[in-house]
Protein backbone atom coordinates (compact mmCIF):
# COMPACT_ATOMS: atom_id res chain seq x y z
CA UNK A 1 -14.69 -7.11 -15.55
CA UNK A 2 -12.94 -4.74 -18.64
CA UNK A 3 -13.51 -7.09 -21.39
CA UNK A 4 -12.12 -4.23 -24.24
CA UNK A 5 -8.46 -5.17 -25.87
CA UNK A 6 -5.64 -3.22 -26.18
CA UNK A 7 -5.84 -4.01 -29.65
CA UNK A 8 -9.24 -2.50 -30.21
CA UNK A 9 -7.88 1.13 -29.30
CA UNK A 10 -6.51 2.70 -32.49
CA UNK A 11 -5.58 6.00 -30.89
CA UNK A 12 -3.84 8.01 -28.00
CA UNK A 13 -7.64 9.83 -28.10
CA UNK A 14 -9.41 6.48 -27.62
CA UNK A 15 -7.52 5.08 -25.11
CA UNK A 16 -8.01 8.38 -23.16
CA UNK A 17 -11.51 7.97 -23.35
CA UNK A 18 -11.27 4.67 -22.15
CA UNK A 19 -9.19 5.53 -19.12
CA UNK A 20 -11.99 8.15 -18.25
CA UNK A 21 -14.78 5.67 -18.64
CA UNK A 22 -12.78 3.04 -16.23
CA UNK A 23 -11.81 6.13 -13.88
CA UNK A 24 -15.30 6.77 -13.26
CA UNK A 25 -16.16 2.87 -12.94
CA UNK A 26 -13.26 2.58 -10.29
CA UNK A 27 -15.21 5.09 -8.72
CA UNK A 28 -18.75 3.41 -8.79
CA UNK A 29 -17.29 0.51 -8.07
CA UNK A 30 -15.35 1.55 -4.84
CA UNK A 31 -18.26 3.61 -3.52
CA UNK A 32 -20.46 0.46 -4.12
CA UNK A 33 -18.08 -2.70 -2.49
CA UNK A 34 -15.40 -0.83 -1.00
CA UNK A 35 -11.77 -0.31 -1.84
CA UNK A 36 -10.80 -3.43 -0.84
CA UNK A 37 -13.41 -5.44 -3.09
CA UNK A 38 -11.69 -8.00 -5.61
CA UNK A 39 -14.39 -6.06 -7.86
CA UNK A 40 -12.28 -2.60 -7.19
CA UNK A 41 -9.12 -4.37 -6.77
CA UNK A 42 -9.86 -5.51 -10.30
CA UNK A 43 -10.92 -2.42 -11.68
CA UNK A 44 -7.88 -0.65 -10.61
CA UNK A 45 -5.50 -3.43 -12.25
CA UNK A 46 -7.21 -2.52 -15.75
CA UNK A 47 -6.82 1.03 -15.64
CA UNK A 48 -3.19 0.41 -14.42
CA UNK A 49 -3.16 -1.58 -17.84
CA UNK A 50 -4.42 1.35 -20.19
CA UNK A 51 -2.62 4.42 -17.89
CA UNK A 52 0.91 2.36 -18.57
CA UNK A 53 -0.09 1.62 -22.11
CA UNK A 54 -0.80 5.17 -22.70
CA UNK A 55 2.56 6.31 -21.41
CA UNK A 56 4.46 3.78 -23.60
CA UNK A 57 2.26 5.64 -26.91
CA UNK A 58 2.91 8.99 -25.19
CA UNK A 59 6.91 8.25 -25.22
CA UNK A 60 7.00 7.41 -29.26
């Protein structure tokens, strides 16, 4: 489960980097258990999380 807090990313650059790093664990993650997995369902929640925080530091 994505354990890192919002609070941890300092930067528009660093929360990119983290939406990459979940991207390609979504990935992994739905190859290995299947879309429908809690484990994927999961996944895909927390890059939901970063992709609309990133948007609401993109607006400012």
């Amino acid at each position: 489960m994505y354990t890192l807090t919002l609070l941890q990313l300092d930067s528009k650059r660093d929360l990119l980097m983290e939406i990459d790093q979940l991207k390609l664990n979504l990935i992994k993650t739905a190859l290995l258990y299947g879309i429908n997995h809690p484990f994927t369902i999961s996944t895909s929640q927390d890059l939901d999380k970063l992709i609309i925080e990133y948007q609401k530091l993109a607006i400012k």
